[in-house]
PDB file of N, CA and C in Angstrom:
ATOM      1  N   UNK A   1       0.845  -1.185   0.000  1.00  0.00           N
ATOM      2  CA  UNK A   1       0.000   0.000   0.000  1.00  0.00           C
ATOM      3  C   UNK A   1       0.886   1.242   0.000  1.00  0.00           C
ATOM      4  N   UNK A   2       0.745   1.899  -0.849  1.00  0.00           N
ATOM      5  CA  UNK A   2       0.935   3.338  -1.210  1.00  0.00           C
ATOM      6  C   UNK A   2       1.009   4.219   0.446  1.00  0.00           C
ATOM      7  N   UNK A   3       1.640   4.940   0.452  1.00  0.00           N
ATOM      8  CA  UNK A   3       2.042   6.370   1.516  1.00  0.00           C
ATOM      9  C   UNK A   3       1.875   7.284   1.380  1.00  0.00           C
ATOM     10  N   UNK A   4       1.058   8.297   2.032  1.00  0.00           N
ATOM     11  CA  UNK A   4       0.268   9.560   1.824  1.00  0.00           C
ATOM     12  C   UNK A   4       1.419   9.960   0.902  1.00  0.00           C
ATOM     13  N   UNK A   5       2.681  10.035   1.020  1.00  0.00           N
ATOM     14  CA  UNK A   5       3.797  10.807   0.421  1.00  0.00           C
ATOM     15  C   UNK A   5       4.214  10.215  -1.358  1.00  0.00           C
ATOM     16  N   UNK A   6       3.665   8.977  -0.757  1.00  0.00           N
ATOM     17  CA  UNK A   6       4.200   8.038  -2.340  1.00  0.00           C
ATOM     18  C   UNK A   6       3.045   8.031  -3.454  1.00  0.00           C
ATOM     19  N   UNK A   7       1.524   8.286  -2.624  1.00  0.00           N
ATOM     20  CA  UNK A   7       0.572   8.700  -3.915  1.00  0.00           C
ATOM     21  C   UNK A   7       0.439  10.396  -4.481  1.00  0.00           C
ATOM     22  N   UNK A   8       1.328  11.222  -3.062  1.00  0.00           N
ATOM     23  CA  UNK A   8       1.515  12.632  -3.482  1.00  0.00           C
ATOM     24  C   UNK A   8       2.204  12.596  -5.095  1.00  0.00           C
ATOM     25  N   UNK A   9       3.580  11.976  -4.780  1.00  0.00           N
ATOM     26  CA  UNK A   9       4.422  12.182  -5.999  1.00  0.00           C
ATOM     27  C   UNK A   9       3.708  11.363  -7.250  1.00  0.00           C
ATOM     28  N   UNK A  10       3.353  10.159  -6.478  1.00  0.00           N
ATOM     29  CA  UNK A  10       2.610   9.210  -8.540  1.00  0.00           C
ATOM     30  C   UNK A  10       1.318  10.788  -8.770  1.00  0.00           C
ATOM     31  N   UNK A  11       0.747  11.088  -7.935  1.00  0.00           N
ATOM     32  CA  UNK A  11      -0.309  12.364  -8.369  1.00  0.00           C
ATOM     33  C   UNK A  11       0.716  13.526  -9.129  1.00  0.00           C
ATOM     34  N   UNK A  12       1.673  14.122  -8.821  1.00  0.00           N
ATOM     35  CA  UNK A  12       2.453  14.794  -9.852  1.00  0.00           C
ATOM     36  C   UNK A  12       2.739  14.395 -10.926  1.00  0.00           C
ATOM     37  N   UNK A  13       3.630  13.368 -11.044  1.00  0.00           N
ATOM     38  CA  UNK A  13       4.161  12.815 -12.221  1.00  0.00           C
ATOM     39  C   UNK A  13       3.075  12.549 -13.153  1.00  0.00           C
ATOM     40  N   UNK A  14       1.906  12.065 -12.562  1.00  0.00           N
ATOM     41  CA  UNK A  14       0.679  12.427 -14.092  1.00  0.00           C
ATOM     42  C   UNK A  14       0.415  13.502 -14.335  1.00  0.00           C
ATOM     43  N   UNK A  15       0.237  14.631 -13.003  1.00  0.00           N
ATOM     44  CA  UNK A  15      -0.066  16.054 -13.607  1.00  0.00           C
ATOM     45  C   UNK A  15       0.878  16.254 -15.019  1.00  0.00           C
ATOM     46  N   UNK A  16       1.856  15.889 -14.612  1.00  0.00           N
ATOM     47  CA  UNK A  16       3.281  16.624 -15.529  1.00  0.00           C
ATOM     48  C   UNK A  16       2.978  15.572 -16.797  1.00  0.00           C
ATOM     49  N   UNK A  17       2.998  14.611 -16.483  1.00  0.00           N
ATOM     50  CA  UNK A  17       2.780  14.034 -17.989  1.00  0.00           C
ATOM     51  C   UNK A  17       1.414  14.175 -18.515  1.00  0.00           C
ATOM     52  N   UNK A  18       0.039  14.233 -17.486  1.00  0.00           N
ATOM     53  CA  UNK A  18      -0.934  14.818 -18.764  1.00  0.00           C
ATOM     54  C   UNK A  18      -0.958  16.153 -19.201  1.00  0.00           C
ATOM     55  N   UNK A  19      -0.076  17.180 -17.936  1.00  0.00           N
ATOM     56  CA  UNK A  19       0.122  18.533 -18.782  1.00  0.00           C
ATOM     57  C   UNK A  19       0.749  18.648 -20.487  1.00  0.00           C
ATOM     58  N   UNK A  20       1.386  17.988 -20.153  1.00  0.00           N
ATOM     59  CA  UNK A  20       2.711  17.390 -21.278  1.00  0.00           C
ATOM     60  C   UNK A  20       1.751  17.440 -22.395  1.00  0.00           C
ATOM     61  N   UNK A  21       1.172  16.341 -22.475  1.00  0.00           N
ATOM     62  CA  UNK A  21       0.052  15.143 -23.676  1.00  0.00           C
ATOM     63  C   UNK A  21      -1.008  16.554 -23.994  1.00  0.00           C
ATOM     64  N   UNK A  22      -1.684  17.491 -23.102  1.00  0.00           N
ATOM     65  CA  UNK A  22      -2.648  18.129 -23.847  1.00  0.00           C
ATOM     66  C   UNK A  22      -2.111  19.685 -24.360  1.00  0.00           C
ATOM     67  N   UNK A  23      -0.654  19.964 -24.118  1.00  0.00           N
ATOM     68  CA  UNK A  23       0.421  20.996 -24.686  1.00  0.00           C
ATOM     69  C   UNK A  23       0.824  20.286 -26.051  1.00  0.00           C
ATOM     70  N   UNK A  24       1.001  19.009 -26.274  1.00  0.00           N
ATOM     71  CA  UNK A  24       1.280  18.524 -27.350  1.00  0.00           C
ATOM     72  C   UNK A  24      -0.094  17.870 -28.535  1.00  0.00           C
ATOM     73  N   UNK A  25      -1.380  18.111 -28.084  1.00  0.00           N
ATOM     74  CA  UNK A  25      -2.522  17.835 -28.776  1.00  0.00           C
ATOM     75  C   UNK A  25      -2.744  16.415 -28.496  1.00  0.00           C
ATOM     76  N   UNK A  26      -2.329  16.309 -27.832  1.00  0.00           N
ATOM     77  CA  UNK A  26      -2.317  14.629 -28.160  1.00  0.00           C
ATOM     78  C   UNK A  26      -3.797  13.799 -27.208  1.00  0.00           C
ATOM     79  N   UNK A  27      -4.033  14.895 -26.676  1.00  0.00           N
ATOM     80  CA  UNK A  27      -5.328  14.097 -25.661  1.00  0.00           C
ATOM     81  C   UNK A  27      -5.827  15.432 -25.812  1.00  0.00           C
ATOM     82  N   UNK A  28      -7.278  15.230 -25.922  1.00  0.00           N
ATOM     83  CA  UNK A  28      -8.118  16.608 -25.548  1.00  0.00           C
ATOM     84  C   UNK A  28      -9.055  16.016 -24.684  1.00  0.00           C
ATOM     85  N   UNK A  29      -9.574  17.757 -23.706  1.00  0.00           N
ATOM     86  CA  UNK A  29     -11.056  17.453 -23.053  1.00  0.00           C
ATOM     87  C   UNK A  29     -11.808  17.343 -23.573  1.00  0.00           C
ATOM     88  N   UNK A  30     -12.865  16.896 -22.677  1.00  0.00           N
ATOM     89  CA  UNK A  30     -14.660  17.111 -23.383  1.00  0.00           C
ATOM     90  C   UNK A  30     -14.673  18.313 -23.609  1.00  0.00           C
ATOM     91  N   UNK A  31     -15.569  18.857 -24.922  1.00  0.00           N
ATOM     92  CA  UNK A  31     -15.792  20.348 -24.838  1.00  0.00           C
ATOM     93  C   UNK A  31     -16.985  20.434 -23.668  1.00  0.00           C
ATOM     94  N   UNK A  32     -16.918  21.841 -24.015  1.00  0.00           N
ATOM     95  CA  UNK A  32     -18.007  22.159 -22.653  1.00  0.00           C
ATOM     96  C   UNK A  32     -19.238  23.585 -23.154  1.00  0.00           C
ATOM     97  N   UNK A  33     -20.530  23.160 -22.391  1.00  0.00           N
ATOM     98  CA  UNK A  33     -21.529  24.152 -23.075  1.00  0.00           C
ATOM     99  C   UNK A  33     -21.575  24.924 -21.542  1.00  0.00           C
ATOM    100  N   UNK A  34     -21.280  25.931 -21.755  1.00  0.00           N
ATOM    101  CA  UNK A  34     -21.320  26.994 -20.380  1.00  0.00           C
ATOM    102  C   UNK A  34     -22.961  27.720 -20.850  1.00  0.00           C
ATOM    103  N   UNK A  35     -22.992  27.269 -19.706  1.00  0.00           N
ATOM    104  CA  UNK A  35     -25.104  27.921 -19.224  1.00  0.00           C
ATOM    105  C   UNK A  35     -24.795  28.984 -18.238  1.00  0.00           C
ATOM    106  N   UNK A  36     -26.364  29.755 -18.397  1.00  0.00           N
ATOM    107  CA  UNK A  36     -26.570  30.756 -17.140  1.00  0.00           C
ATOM    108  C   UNK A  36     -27.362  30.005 -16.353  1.00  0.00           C
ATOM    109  N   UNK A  37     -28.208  30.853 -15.686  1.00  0.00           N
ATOM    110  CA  UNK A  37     -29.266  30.464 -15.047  1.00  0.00           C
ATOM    111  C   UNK A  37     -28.617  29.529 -13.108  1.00  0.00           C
ATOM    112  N   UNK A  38     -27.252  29.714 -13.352  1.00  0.00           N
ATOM    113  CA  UNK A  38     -26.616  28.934 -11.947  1.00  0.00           C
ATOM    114  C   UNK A  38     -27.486  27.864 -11.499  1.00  0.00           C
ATOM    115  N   UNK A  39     -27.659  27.546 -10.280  1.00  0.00           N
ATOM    116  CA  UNK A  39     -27.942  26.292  -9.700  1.00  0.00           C
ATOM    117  C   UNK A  39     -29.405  25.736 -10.322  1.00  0.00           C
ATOM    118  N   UNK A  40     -30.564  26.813 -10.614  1.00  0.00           N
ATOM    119  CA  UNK A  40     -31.709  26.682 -11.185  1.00  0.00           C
ATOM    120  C   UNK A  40     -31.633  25.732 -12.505  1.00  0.00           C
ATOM    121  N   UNK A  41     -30.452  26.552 -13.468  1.00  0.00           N
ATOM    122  CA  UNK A  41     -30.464  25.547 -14.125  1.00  0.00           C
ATOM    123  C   UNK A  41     -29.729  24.249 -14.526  1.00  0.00           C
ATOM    124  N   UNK A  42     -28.832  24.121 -13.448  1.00  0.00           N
ATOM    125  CA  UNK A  42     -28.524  22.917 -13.398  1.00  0.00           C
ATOM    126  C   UNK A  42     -30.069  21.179 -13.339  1.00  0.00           C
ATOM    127  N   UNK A  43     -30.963  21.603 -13.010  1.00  0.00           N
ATOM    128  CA  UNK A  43     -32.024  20.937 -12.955  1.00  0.00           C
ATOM    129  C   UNK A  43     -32.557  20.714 -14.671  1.00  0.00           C
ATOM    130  N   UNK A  44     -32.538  22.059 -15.536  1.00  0.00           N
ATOM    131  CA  UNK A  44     -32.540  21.895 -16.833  1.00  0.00           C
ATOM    132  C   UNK A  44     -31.276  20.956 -17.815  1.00  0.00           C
ATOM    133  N   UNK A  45     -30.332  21.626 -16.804  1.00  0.00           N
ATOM    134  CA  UNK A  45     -29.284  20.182 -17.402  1.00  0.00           C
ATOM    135  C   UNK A  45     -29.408  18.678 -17.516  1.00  0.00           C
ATOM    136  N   UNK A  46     -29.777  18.286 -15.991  1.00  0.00           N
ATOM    137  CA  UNK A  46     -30.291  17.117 -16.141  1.00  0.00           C
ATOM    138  C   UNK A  46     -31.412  16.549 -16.532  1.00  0.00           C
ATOM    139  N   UNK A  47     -32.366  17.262 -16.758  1.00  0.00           N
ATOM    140  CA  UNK A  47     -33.138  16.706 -17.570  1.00  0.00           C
ATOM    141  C   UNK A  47     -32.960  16.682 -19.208  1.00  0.00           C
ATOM    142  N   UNK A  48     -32.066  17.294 -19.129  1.00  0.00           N
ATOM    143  CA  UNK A  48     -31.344  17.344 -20.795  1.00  0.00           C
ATOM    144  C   UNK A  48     -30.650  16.092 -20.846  1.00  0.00           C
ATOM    145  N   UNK A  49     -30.087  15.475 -19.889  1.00  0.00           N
ATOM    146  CA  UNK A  49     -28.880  14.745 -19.539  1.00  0.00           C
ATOM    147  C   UNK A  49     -30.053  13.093 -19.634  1.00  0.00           C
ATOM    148  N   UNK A  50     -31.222  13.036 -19.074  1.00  0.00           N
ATOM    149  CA  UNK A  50     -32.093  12.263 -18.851  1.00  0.00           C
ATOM    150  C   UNK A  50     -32.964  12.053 -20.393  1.00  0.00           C
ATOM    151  N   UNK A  51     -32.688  13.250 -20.964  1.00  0.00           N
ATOM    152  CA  UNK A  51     -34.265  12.919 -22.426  1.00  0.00           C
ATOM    153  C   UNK A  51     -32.640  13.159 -23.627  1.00  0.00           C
ATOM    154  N   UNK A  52     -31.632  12.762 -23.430  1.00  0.00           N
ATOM    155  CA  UNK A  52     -30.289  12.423 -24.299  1.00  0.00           C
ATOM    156  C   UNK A  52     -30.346  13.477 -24.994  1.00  0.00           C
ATOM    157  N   UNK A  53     -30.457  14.956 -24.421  1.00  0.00           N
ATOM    158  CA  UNK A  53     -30.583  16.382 -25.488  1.00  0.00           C
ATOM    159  C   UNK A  53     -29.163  16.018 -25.624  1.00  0.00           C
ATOM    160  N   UNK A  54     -28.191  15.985 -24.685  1.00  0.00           N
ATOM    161  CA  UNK A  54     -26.653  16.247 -24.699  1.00  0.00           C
ATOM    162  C   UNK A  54     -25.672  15.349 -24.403  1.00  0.00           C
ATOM    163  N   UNK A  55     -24.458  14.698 -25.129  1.00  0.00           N
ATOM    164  CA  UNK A  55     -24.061  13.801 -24.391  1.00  0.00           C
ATOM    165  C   UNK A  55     -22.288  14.119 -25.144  1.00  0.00           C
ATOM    166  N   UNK A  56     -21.304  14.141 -24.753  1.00  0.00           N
ATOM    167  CA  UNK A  56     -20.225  13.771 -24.550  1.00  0.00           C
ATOM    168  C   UNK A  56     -19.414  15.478 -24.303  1.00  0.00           C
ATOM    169  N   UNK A  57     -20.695  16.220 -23.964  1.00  0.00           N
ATOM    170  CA  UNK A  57     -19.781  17.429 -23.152  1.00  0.00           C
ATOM    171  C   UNK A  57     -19.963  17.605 -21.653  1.00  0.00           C
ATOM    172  N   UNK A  58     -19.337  18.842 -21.544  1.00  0.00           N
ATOM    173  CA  UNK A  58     -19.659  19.080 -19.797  1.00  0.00           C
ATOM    174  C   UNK A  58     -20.110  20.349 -19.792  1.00  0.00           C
ATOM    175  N   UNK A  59     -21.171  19.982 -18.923  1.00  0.00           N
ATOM    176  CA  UNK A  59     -21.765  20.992 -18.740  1.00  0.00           C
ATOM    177  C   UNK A  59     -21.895  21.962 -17.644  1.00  0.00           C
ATOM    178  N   UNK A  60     -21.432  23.209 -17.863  1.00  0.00           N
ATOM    179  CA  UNK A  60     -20.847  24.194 -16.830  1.00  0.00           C
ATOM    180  C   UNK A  60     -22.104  25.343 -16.819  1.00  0.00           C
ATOM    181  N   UNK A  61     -22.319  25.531 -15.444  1.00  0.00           N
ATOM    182  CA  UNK A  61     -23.384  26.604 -14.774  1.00  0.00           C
ATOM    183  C   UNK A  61     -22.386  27.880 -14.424  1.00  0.00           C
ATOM    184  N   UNK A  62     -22.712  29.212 -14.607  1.00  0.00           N
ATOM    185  CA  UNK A  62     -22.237  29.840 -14.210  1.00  0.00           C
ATOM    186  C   UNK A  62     -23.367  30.677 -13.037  1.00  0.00           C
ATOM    187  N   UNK A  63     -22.231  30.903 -11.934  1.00  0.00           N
ATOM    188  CA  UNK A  63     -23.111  31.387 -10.239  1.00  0.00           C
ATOM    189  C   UNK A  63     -22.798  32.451 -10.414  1.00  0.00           C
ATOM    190  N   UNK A  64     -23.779  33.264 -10.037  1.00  0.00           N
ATOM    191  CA  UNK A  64     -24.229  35.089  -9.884  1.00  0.00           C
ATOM    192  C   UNK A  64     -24.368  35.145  -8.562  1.00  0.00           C
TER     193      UNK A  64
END
């Protein structure tokens, strides 16, 4: 079993190598559809998420 200290460093060494991979194109994120409406419409999300309006982005609320 791994040591608070020994999963610290394996947790860097991927930062650094997936920083690496998406500086070089080589992996991308999901795109993402940024909404208003904050927490309210997060409820419209999921029901978007439930009747398959949307599927292989992420979907971001912005809070006022």
């Amino acid at each position: 079993m791994e040591s608070p200290v020994e999963k610290f460093e394996s947790a860097v060494r991927f930062a650094e190598v997936a920083e690496q991979l998406l500086a070089e194109g080589k992996i991308k994120p999901h795109p993402k559809d940024v909404r208003d409406n904050g927490l309210e419409g997060v409820l419209a999300g999921i029901q978007d998420l439930r009747e398959k309006k949307v599927r292989g982005i992420k979907l971001v609320y912005r809070l006022q």
